[in-house]
C-alpha atoms as a PDB file:
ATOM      1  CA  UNK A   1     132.777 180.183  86.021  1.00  0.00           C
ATOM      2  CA  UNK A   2     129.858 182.233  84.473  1.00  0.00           C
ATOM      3  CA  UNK A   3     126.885 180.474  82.587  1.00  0.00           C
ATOM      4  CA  UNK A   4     124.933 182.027  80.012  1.00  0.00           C
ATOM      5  CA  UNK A   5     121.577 181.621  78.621  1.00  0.00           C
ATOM      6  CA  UNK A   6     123.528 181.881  74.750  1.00  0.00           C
ATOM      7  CA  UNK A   7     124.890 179.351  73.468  1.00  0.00           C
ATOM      8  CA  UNK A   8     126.982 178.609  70.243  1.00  0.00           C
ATOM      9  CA  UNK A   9     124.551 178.514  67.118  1.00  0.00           C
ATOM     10  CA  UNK A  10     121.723 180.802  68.277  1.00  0.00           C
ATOM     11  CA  UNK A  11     120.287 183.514  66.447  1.00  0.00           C
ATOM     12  CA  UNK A  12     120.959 186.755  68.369  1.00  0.00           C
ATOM     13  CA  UNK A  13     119.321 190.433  68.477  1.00  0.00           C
ATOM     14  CA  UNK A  14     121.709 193.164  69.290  1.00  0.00           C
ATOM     15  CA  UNK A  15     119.653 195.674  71.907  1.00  0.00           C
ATOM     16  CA  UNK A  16     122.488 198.114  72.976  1.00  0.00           C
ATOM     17  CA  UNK A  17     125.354 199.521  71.001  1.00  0.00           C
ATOM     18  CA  UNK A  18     126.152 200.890  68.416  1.00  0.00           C
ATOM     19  CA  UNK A  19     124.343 197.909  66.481  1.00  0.00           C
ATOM     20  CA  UNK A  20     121.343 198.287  67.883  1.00  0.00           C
ATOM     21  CA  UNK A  21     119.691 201.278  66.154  1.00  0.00           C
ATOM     22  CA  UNK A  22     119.365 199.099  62.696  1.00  0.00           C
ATOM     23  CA  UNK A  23     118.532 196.181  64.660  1.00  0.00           C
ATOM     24  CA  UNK A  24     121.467 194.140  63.382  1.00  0.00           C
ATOM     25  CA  UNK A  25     120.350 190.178  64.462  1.00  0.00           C
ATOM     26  CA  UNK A  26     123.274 187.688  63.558  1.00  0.00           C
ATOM     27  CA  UNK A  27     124.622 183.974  64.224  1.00  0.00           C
ATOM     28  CA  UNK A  28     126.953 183.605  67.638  1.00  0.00           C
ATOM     29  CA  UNK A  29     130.095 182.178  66.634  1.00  0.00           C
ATOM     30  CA  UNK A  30     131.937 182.195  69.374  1.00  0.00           C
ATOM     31  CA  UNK A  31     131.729 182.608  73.157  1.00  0.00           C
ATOM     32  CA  UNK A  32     134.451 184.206  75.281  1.00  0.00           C
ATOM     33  CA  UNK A  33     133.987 183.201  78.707  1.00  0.00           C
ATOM     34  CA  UNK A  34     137.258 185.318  80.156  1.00  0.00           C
ATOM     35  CA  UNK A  35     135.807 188.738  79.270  1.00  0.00           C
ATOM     36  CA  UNK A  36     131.816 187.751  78.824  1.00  0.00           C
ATOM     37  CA  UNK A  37     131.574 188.476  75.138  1.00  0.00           C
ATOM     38  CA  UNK A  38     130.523 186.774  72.593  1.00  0.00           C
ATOM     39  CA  UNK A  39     131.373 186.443  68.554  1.00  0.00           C
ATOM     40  CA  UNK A  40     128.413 187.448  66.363  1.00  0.00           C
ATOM     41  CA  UNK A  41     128.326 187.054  62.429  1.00  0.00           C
ATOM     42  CA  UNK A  42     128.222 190.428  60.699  1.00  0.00           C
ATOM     43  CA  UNK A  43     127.843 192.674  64.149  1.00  0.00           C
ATOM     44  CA  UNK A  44     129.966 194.689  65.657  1.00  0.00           C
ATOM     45  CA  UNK A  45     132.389 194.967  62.202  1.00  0.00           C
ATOM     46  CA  UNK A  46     135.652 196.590  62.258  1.00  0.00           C
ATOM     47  CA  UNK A  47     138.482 197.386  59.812  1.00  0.00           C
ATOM     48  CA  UNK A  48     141.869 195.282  60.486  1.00  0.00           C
ATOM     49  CA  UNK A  49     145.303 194.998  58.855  1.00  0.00           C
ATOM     50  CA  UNK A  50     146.294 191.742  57.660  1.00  0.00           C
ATOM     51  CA  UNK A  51     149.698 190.807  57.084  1.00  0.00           C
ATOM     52  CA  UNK A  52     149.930 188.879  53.437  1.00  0.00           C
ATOM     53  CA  UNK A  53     150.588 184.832  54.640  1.00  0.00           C
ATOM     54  CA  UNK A  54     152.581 183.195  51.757  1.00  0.00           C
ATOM     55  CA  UNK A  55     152.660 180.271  53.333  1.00  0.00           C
ATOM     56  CA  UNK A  56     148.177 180.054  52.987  1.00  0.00           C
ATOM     57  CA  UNK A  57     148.124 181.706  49.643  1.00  0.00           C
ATOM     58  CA  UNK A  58     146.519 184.753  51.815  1.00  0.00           C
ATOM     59  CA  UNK A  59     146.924 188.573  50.255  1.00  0.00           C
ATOM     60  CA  UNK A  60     147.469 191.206  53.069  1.00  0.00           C
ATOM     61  CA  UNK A  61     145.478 194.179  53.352  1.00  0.00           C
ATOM     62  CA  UNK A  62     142.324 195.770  54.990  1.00  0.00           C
ATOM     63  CA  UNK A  63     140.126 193.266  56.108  1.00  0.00           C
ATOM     64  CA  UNK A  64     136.735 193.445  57.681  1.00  0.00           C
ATOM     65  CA  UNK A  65     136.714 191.787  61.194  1.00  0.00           C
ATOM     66  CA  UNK A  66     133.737 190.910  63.742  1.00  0.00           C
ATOM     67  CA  UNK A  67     134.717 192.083  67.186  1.00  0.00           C
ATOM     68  CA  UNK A  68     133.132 190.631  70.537  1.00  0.00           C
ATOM     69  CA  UNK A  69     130.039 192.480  71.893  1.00  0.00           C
ATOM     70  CA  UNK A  70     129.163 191.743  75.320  1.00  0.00           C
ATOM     71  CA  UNK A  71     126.376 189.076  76.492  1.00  0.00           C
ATOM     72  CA  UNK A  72     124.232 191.606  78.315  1.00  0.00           C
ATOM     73  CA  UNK A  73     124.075 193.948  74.913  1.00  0.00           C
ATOM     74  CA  UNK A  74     122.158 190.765  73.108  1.00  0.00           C
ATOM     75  CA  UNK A  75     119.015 188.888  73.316  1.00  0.00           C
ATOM     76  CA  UNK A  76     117.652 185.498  71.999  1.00  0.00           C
ATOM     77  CA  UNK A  77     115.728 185.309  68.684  1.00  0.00           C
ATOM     78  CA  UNK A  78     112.647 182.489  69.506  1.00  0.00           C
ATOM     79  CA  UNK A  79     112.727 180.389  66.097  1.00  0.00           C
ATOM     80  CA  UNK A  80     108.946 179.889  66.524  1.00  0.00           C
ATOM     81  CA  UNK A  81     107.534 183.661  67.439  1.00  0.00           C
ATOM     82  CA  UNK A  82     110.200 185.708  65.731  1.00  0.00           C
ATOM     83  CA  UNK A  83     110.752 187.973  68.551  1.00  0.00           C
ATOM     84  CA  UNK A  84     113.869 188.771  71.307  1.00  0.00           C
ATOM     85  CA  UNK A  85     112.896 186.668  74.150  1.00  0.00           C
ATOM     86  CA  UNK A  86     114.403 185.788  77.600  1.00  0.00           C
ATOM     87  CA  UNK A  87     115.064 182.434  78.060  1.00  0.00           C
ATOM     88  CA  UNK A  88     113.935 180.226  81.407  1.00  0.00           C
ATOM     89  CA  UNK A  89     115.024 176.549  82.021  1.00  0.00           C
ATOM     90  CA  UNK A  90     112.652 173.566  82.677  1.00  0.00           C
ATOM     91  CA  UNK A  91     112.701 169.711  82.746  1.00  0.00           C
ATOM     92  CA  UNK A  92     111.168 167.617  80.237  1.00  0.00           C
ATOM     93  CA  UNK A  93     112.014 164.068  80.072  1.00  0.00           C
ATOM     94  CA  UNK A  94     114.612 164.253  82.630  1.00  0.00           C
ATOM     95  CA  UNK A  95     116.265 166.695  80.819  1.00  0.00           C
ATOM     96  CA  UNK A  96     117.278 170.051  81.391  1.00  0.00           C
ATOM     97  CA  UNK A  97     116.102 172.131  78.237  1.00  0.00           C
ATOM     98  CA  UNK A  98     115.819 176.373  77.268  1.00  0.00           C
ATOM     99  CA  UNK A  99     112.109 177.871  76.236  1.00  0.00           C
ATOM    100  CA  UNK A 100     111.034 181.033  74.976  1.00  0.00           C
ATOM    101  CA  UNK A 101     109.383 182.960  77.805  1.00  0.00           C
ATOM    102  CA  UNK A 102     106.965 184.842  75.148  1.00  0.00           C
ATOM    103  CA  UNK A 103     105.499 181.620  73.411  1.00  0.00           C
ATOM    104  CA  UNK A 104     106.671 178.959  76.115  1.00  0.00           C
ATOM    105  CA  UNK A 105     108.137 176.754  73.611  1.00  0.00           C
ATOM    106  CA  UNK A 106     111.516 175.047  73.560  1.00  0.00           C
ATOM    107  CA  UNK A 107     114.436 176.737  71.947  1.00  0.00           C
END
């Protein structure tokens, strides 16, 4: 089983891809251990037709979708310096916890 350094929640930089010329920096949603992806809000948007679902009250039609985008094609954001960071692993407390490699604080 792989292990990332992104988890659920974090605030993500795109830095390859066809994202990554504007910069696009988004909210994982999801992970997808199986193919080493992950879900990011508003990145990586494609067009997809929808069935209409009577049974939800849902219309059919085209519907904006956000497709995976692989873990190595996204970095960090560090809440406290703003910037794409790498992310290293140290104990505090007797617990295992992520910090910023730029500022050296915990994420």
């Amino acid at each position: 089983m792989n292990k990332y350094r992104i988890r659920k929640g974090d605030v993500v930089k795109v830095i390859a891809g066809k994202d990554a010329e504007v910069g696009k920096v988004g909210k994982v949603l999801k992970i997808l251990k199986k193919s080493d992806r992950v879900l990011v809000e508003k990145v990586n948007m494609a067009k997809r037709n929808v069935k209409p679902n009577p049974y939800k009250r849902e219309p059919g039609g085209i519907v904006d979708k956000e497709m995976p985008i692989h873990v190595s094609n996204v970095m960090v954001v560090c809440q406290s310096c703003q910037t794409p960071t790498r992310v290293g692993y140290r104990m505090e407390n007797d617990k295992k916890v992520r910090f910023c490699k730029k500022c050296n604080k915990t994420l």
